[in-house]
C-alpha atoms as a PDB file:
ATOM      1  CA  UNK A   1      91.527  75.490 105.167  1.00  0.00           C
ATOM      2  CA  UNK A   2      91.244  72.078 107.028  1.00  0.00           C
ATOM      3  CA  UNK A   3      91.473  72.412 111.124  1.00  0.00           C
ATOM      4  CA  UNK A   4      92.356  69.864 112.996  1.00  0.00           C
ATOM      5  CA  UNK A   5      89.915  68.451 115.991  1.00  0.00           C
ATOM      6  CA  UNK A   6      92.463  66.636 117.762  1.00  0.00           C
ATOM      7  CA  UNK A   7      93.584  69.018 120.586  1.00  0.00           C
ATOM      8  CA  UNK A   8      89.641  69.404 121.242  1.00  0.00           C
ATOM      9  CA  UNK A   9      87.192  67.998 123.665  1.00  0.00           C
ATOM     10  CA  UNK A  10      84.478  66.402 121.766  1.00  0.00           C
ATOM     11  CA  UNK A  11      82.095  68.713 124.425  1.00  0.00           C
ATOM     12  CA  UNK A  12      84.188  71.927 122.766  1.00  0.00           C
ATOM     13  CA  UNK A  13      83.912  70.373 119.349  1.00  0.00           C
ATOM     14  CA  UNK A  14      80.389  70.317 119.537  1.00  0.00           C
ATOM     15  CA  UNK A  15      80.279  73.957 120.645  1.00  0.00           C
ATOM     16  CA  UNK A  16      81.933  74.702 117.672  1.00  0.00           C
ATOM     17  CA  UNK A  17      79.685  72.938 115.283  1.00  0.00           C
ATOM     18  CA  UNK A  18      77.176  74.567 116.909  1.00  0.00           C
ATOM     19  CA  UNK A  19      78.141  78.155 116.234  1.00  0.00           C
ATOM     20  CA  UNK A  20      78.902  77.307 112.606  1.00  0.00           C
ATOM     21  CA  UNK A  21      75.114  76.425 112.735  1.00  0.00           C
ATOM     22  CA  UNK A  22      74.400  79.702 114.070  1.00  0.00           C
ATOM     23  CA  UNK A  23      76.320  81.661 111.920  1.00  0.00           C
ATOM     24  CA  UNK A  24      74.566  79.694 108.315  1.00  0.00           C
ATOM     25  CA  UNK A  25      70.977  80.636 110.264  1.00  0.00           C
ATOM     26  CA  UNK A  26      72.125  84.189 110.245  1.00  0.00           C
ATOM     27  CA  UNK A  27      72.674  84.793 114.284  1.00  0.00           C
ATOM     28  CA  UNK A  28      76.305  85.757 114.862  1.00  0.00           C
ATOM     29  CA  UNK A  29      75.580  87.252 118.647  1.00  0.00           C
ATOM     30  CA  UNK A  30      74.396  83.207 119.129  1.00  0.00           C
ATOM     31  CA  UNK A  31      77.402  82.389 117.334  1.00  0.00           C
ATOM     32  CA  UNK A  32      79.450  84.029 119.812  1.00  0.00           C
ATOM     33  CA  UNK A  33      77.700  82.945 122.694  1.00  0.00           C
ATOM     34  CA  UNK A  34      78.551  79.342 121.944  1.00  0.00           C
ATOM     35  CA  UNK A  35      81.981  80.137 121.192  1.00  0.00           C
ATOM     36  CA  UNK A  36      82.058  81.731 124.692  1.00  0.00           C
ATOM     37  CA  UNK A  37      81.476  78.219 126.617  1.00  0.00           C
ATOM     38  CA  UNK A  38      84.665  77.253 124.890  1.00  0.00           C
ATOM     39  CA  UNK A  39      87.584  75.792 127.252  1.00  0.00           C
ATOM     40  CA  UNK A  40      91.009  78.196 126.759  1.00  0.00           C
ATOM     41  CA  UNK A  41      92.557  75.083 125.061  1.00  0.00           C
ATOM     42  CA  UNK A  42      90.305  74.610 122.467  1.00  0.00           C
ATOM     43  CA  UNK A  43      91.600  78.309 121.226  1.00  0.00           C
ATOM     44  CA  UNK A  44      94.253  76.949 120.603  1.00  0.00           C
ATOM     45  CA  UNK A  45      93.263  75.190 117.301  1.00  0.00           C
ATOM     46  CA  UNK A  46      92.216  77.141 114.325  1.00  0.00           C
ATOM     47  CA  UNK A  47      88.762  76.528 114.081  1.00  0.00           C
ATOM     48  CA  UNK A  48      87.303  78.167 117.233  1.00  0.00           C
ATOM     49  CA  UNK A  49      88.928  81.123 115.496  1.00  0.00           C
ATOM     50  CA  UNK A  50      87.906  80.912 111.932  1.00  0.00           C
ATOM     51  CA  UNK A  51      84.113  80.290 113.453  1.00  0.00           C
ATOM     52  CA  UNK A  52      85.128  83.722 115.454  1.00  0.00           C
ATOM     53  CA  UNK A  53      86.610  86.011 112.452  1.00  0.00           C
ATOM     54  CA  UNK A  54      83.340  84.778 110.164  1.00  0.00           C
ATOM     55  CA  UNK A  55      81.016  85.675 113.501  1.00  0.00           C
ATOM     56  CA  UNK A  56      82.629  88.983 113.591  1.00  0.00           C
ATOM     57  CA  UNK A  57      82.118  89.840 110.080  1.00  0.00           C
ATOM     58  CA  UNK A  58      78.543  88.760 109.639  1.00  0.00           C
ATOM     59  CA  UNK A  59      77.862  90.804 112.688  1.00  0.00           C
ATOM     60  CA  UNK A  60      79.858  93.754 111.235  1.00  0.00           C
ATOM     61  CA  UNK A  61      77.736  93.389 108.216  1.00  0.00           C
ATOM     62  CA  UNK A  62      74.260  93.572 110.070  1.00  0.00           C
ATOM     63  CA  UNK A  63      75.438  96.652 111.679  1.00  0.00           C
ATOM     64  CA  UNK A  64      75.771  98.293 108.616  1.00  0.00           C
ATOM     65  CA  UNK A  65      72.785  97.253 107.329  1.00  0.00           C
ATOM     66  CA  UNK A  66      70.834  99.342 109.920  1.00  0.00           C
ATOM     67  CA  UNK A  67      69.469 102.466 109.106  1.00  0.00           C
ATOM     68  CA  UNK A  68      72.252 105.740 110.518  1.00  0.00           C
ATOM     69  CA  UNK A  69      70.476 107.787 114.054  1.00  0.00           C
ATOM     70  CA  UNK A  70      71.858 110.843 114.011  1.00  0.00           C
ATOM     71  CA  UNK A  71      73.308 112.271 116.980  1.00  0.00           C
ATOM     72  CA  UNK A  72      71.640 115.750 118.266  1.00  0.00           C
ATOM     73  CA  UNK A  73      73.339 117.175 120.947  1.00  0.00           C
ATOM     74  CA  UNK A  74      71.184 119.056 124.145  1.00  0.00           C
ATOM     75  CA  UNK A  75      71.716 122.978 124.114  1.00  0.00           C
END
């Protein structure tokens, strides 16, 4: 899908860019921190939120790659 950087600050484009760059090193909590110095305009293009859904699900998928705690319960 091609997004268009047009309705974007060059300062939010680069925030962007730079989450992408998190996400391919395998850090989507950095990911989302970048994402979060975002202006609200900027969400309104595509890409801030394609960078978000693919942050999302690589962080979904290191959660379940940790081991299961089980919960015991005081008595």
């Amino acid at each position: 899908m091609k997004y268009s950087i047009k309705r974007m600050t060059l300062k939010d484009a680069l925030h962007v860019k730079s989450a992408e760059f998190w996400l391919a090193l395998g850090q989507p909590m950095e990911a989302v921190a970048e994402l979060q110095k975002l202006t609200a305009r900027a969400w309104n293009d595509g890409w801030p939120v394609a960078v978000f859904r693919c942050a999302a699900r690589e962080f979904g998928a290191t959660l379940r790659r940790l081991p299961r705690m089980e919960m015991h319960s005081k008595r």
